[in-house]
Protein backbone atom coordinates (compact mmCIF):
# COMPACT_ATOMS: atom_id res chain seq x y z
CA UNK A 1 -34.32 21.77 1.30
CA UNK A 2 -33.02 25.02 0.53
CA UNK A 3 -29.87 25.90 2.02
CA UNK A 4 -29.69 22.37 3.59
CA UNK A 5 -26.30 21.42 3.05
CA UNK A 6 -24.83 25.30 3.28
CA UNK A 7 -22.10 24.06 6.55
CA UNK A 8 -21.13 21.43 3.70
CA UNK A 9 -19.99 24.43 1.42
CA UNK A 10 -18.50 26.63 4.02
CA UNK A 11 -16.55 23.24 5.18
CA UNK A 12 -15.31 23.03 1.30
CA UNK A 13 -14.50 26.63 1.06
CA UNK A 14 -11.98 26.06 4.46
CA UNK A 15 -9.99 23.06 2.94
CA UNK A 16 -9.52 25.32 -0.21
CA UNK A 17 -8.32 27.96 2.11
CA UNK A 18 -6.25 25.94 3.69
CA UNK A 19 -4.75 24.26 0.74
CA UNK A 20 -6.21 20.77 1.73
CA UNK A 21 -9.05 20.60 -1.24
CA UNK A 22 -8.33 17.62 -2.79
CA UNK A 23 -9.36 17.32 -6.61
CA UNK A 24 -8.92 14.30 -9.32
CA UNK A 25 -7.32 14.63 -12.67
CA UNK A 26 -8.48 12.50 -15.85
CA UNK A 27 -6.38 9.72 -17.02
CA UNK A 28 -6.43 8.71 -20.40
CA UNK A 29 -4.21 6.59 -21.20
CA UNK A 30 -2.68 3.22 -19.74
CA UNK A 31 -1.00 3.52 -16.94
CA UNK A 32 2.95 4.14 -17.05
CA UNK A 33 6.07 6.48 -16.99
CA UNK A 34 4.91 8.54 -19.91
CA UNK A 35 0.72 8.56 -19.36
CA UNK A 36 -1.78 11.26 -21.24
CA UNK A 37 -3.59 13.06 -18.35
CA UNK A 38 -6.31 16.37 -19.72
CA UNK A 39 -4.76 16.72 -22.66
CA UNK A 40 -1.66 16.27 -21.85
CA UNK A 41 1.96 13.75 -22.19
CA UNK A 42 3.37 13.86 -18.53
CA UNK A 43 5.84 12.11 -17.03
CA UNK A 44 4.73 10.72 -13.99
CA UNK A 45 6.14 9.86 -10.70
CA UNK A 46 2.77 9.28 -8.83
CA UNK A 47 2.27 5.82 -9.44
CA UNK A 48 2.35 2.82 -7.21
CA UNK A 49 3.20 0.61 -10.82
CA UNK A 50 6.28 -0.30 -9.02
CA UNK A 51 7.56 -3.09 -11.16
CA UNK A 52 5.95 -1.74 -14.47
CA UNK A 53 3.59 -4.16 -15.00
CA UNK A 54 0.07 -2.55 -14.93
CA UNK A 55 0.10 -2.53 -18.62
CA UNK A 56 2.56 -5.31 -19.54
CA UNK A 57 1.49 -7.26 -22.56
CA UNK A 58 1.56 -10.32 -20.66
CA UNK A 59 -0.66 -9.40 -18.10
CA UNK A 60 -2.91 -7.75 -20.71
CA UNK A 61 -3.75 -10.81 -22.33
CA UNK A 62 -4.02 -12.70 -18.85
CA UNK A 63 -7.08 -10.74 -18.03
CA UNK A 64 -8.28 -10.70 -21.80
CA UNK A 65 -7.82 -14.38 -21.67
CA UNK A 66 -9.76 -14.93 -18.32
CA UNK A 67 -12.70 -12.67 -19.43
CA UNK A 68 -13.37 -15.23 -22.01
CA UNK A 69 -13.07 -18.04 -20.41
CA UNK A 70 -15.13 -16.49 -17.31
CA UNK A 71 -16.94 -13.31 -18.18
CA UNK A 72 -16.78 -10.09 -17.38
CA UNK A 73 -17.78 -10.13 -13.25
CA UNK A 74 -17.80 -12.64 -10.74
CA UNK A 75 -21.84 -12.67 -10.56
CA UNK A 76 -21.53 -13.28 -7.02
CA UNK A 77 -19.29 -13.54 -3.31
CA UNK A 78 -16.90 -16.14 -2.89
CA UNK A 79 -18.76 -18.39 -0.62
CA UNK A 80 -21.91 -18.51 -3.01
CA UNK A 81 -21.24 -19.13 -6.48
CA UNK A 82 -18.29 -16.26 -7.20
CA UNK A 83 -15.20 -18.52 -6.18
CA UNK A 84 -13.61 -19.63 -9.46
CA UNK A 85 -10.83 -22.17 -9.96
CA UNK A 86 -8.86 -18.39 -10.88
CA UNK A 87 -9.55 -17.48 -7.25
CA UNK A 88 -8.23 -20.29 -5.85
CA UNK A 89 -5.37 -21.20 -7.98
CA UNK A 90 -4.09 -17.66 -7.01
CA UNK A 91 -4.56 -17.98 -3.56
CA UNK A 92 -2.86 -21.59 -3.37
CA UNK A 93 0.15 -19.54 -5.78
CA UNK A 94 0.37 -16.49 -3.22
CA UNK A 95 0.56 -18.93 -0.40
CA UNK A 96 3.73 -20.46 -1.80
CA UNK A 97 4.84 -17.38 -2.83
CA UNK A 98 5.22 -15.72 0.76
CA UNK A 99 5.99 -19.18 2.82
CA UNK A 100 2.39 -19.28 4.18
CA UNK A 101 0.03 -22.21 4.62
CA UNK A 102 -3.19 -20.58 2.87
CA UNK A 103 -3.99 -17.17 1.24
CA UNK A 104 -7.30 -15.69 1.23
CA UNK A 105 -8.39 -13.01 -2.02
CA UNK A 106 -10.01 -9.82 -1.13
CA UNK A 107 -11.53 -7.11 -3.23
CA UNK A 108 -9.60 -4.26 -1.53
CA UNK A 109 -6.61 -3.58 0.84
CA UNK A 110 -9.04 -1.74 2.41
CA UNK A 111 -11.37 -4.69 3.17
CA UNK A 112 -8.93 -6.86 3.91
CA UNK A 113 -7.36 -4.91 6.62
CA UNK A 114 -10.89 -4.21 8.12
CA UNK A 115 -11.66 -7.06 7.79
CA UNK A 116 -8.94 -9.06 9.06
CA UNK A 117 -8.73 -7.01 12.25
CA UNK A 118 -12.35 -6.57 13.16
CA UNK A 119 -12.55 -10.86 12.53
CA UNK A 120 -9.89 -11.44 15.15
CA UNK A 121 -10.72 -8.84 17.84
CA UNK A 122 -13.65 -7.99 19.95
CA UNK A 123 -14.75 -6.13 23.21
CA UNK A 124 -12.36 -7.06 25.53
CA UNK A 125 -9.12 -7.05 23.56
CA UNK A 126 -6.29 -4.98 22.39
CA UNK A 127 -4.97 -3.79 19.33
CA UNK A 128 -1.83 -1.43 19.13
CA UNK A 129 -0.87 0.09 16.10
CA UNK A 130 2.28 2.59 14.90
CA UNK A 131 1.24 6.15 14.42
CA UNK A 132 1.96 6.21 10.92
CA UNK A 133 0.06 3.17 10.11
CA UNK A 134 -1.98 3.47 6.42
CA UNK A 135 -5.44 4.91 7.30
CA UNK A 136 -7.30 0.97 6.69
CA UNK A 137 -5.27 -0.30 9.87
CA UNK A 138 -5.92 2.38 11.86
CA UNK A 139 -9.97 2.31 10.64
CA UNK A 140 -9.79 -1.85 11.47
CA UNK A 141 -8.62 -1.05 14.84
CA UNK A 142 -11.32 1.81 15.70
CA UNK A 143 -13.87 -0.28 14.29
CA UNK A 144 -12.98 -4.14 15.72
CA UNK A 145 -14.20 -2.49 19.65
CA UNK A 146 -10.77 -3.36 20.94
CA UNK A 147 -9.26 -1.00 23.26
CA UNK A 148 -6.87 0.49 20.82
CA UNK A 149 -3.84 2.32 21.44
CA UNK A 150 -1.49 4.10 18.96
CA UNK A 151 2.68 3.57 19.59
CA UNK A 152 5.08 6.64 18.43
CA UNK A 153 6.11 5.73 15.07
CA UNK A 154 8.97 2.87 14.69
CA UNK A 155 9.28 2.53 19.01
CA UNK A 156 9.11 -0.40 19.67
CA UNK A 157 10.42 0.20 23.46
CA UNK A 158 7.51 2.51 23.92
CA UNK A 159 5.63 -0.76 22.38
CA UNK A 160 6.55 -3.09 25.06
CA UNK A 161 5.46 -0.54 27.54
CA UNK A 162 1.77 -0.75 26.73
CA UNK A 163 2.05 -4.21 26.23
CA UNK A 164 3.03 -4.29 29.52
CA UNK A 165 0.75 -2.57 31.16
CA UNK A 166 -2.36 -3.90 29.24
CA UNK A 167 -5.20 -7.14 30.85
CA UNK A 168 -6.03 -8.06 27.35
CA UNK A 169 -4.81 -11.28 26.55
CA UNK A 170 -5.84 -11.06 22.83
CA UNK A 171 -3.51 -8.61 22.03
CA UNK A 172 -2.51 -7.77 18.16
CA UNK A 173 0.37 -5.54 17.04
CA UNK A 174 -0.42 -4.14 13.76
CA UNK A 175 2.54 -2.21 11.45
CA UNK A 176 2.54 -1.59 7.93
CA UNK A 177 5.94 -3.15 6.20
CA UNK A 178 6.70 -0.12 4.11
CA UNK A 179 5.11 2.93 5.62
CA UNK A 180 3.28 4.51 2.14
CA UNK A 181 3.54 8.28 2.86
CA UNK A 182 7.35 7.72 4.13
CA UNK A 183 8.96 5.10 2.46
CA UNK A 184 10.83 3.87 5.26
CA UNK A 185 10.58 0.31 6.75
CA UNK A 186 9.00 -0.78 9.91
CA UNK A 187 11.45 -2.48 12.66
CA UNK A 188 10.15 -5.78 12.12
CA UNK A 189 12.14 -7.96 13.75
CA UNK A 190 11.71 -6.12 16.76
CA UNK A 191 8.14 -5.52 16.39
CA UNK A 192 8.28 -9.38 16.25
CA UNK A 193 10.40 -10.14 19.45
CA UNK A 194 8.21 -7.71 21.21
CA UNK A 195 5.40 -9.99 20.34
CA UNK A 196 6.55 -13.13 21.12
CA UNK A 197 7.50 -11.88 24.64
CA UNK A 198 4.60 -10.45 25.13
CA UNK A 199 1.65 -13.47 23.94
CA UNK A 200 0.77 -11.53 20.87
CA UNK A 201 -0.13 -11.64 17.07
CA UNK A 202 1.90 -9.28 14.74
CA UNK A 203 0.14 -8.48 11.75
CA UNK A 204 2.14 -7.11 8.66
CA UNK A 205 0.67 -4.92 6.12
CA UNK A 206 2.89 -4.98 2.92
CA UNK A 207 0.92 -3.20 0.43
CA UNK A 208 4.17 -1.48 -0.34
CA UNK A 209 7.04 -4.32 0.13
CA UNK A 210 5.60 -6.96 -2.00
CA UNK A 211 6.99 -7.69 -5.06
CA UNK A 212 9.95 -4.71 -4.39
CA UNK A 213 11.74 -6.30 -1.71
CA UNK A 214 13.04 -10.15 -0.34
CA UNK A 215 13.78 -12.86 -2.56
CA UNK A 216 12.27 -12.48 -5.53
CA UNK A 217 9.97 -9.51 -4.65
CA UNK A 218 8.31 -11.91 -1.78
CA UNK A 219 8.23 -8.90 0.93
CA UNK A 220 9.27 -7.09 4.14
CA UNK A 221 9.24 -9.93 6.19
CA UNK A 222 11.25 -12.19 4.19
CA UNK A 223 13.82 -9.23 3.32
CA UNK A 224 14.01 -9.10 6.90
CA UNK A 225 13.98 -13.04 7.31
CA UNK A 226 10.80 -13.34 9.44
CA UNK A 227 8.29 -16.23 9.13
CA UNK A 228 4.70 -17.33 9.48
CA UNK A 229 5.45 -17.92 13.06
CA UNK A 230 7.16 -14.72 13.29
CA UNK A 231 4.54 -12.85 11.81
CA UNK A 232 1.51 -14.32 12.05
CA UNK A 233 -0.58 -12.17 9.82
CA UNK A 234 0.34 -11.01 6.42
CA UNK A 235 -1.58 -8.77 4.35
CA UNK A 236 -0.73 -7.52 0.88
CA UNK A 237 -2.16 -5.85 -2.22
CA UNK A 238 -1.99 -6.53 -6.10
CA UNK A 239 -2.71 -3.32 -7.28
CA UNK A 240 0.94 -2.18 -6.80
CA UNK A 241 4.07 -3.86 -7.88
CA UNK A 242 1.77 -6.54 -8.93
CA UNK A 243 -0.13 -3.57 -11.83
CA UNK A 244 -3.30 -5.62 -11.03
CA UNK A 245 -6.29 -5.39 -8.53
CA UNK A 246 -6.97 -6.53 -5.53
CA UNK A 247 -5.40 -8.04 -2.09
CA UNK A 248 -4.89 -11.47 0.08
CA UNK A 249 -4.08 -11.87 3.80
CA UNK A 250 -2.06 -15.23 4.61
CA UNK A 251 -1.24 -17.37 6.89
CA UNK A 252 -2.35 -20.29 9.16
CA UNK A 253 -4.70 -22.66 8.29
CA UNK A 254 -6.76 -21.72 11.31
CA UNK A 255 -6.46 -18.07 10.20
CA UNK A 256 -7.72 -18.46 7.16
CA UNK A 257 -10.84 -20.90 8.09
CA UNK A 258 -11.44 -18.21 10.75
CA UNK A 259 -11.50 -14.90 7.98
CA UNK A 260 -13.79 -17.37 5.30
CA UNK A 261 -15.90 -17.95 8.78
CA UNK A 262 -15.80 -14.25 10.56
CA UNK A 263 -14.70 -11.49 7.66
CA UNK A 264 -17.38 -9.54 6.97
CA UNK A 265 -15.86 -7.79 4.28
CA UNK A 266 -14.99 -11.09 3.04
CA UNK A 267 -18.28 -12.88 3.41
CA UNK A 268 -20.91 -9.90 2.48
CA UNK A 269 -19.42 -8.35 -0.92
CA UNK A 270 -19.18 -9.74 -4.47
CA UNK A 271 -15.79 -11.61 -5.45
CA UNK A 272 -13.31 -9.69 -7.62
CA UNK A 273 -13.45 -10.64 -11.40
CA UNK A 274 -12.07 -13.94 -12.22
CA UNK A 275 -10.05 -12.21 -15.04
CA UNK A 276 -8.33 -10.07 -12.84
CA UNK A 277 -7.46 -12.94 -10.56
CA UNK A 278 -5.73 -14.71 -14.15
CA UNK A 279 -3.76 -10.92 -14.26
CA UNK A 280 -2.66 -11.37 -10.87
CA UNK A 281 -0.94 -14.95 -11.78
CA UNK A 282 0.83 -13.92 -14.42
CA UNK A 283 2.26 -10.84 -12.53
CA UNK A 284 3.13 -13.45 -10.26
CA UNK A 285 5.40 -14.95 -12.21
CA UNK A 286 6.84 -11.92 -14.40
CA UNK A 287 7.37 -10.70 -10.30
CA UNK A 288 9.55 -13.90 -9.71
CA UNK A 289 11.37 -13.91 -12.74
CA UNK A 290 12.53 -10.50 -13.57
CA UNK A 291 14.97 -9.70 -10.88
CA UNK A 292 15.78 -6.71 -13.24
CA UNK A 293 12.80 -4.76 -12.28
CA UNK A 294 13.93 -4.69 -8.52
CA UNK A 295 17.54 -4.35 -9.82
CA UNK A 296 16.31 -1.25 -11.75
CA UNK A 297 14.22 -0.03 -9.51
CA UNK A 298 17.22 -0.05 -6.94
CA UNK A 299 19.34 1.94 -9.31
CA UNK A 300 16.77 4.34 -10.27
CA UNK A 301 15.98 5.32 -6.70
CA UNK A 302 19.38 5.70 -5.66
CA UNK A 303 20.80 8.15 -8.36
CA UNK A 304 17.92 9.94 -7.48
CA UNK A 305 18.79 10.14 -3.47
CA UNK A 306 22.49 10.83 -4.71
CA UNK A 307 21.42 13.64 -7.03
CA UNK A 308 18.69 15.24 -4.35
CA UNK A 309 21.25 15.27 -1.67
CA UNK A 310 23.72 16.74 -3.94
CA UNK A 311 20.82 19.81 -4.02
CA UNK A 312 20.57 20.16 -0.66
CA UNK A 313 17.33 18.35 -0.23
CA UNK A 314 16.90 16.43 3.06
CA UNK A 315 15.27 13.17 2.38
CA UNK A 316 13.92 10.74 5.06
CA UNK A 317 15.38 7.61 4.59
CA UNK A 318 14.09 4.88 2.49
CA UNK A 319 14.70 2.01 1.20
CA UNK A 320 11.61 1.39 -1.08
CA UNK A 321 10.06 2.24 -4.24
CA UNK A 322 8.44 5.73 -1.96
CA UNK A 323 10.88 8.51 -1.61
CA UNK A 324 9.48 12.55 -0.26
CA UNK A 325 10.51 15.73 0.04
CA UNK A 326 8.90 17.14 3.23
CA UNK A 327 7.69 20.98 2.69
CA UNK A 328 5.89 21.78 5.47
CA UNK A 329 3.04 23.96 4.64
CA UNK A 330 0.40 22.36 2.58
CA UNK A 331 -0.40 25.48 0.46
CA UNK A 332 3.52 25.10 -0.40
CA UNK A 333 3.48 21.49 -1.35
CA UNK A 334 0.24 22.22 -3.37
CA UNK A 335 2.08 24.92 -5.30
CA UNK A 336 4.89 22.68 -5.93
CA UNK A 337 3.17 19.75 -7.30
CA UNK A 338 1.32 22.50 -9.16
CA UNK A 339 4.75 24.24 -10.45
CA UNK A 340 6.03 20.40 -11.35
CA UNK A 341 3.04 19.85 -13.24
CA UNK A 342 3.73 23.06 -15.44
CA UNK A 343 6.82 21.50 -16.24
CA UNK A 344 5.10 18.13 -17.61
CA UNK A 345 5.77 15.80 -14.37
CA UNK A 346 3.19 14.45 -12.26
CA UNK A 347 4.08 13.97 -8.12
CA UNK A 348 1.44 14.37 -5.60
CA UNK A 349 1.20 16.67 -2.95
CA UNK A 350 0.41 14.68 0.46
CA UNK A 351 -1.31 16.62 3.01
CA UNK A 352 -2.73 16.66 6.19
CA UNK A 353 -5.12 13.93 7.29
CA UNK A 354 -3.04 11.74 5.34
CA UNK A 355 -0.55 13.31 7.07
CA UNK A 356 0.49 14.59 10.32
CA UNK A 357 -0.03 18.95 10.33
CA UNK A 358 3.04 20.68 9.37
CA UNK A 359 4.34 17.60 7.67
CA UNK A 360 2.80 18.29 3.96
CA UNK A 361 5.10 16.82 1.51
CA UNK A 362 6.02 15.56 -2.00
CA UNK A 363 5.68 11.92 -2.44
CA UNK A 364 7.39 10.78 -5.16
CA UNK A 365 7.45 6.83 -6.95
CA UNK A 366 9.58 5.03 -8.79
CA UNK A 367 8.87 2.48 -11.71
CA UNK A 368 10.99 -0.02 -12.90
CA UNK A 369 10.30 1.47 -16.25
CA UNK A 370 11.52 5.09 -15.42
CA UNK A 371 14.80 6.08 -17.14
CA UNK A 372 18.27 7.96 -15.69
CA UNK A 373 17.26 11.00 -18.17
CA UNK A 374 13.61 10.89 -16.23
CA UNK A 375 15.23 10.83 -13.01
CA UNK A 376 17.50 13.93 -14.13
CA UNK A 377 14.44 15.71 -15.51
CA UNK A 378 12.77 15.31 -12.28
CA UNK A 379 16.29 16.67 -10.53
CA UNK A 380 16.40 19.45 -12.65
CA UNK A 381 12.75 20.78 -12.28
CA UNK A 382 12.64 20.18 -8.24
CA UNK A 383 16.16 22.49 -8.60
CA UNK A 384 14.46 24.93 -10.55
CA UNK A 385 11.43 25.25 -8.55
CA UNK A 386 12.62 24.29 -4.66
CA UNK A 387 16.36 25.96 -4.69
């Protein structure tokens, strides 16, 4: 076997060269503002903690709670004997929450999104998805067997025109709400007019809108005052604003019967803990109750817009949680993260598949539990090192 897996090496090698060699760095500490990575007390403004609740002391004991009540895992899937009266109290709580008639739990956003769309379409239909669409979408849409066709980013005139010209007649427009590596938000109520005049589904992805934006942290489509029958097909994670794990999709009754019926990454994997599923109820509620964290959150991101522009930075525009700085050149936006990381703060460098080439960028998060003075500090060092 010598020498076997040499092209694997040589492949490495090239995405050092090319500054795309992606590497992990050790957490040890909660997650937070202020976390202890290798040794080291970092700000950090890589986090998708949007509300500041992965390690809130009410959502701590949640979980601690559930794990004695119910264990530590789930011993089995949802449809066998891993469905706990957690589960489906949170999924009767998240369907309330977002104005649907059911939700349905999932491990991952990842499975749910492959799920979802591989469940609903088939040889014979057609999906269309933005160009910027989170990597799961456009995975569900390769994978379902549907012809599949990508729309420039945000167009939803270019939409109609493939609509148009499509035989399908199982057609699904897929969009994420808050696009992850952009921070901007999808046209929504024009990716949902385009639907309805067209006989198709539009599902939402809001990994990224729930729990920052509508009334009381519900999500992109209510911020933008669409409904079930609008949008058909929600999908949304916990592991972000929420500080928990895992995701839902809602909806429909018939929907929902269909994903318990035809989701294989539903049906075929083991349920999350019911511990985690207690977490996720009590983020619920700290979500709907503390408008302060979105008010905060709000203010945070905006002196930091104001004091970027004020450098000369040119910032696409957002109004989320995600803000970046676009450099370019991957090698440069390596360095950078690199040079901000010197300096004690933590913000990824995004690059290219994630990515479109030439696009390579800093991505940089907000928590409800950041400070001004963090904000500043940030300011200060991207002056420093960018200007």
């Amino acid at each position: 076997m010598t020498g076997a897996f040499d092209h694997l090496q040589a492949q490495l090698q090239l995405l050092q060269e090319r500054g795309l060699y992606r590497q992990r760095r050790v957490l040890e500490s909660a997650q937070g503002v202020e976390v202890r990575m290798e040794g080291r007390r970092l700000l950090n403004f890589s986090s998708n903690d949007y509300l500041g609740l992965a390690n809130h002391p009410q959502v701590v004991q949640a979980a601690i709670k559930g794990m004695q009540r119910y264990g530590v895992g789930s011993g089995s899937a949802h449809l066998l004997c891993g469905h706990s009266h957690a589960h489906h109290a949170l999924e009767e709580e998240l369907a309330d929450f977002t104005g649907r008639d059911r939700a349905l739990l999932f491990s991952t956003g990842y499975m749910a999104n492959l799920g979802v769309i591989t469940a609903l379409l088939g040889k014979g239909d057609a999906v269309f998805e933005d160009r910027l669409n989170h990597a799961s979408l456009l995975d569900g849409g390769l994978y379902s067997g549907a012809r599949f066709k990508r729309y420039p980013h945000g167009d939803s005139e270019a939409l109609t025109v493939s609509l148009e010209k499509t035989p399908a007649e199982n057609r699904l427009i897929v969009s994420d709400g808050v696009f992850s590596m952009d921070g901007d938000l999808a046209p929504l109520p024009e990716l949902a007019r385009v639907a309805a005049g067209n006989q198709a589904w539009l599902m939402v992805d809001d990994a990224h809108g729930l729990g920052v934006l509508g009334d009381k942290g519900s999500g992109s489509c209510d911020h933008f005052g669409l409904t079930q029958r609008d949008a058909p097909v929600l999908m949304a994670t916990l592991g972000k604003a929420f500080g928990t794990f895992g995701a839902f999709v809602a909806g429909s009754e018939e929907l929902i019967e269909t994903l318990i019926q035809k989701a294989r990454t539903y049906i075929y994997t083991t349920a999350m803990p019911a511990s985690l599923a207690e977490a996720g109820r009590m983020a619920l509620r700290l979500v709907m109750a503390d408008d302060w964290r979105r008010d905060r959150l709000a203010a945070l991101t905006q002196r930091f817009t104001e004091g970027a522009r004020q450098l000369g930075l040119q910032l696409p525009d957002s109004r989320s949680a995600i803000h970046v700085v676009v450099l370019g050149d991957s090698q440069r936006a390596v360095s950078t993260s690199e040079a901000l990381l010197h300096r004690g703060i933590v913000v990824g460098a995004i690059r290219p598949p994630t990515v479109p080439t030439g696009t390579a960028r800093l991505r940089i998060t907000f928590s409800a539990e950041h400070r001004f003075e963090h904000v500043d500090r940030l300011l200060d060092a991207l002056e420093k090192i960018l200007l």
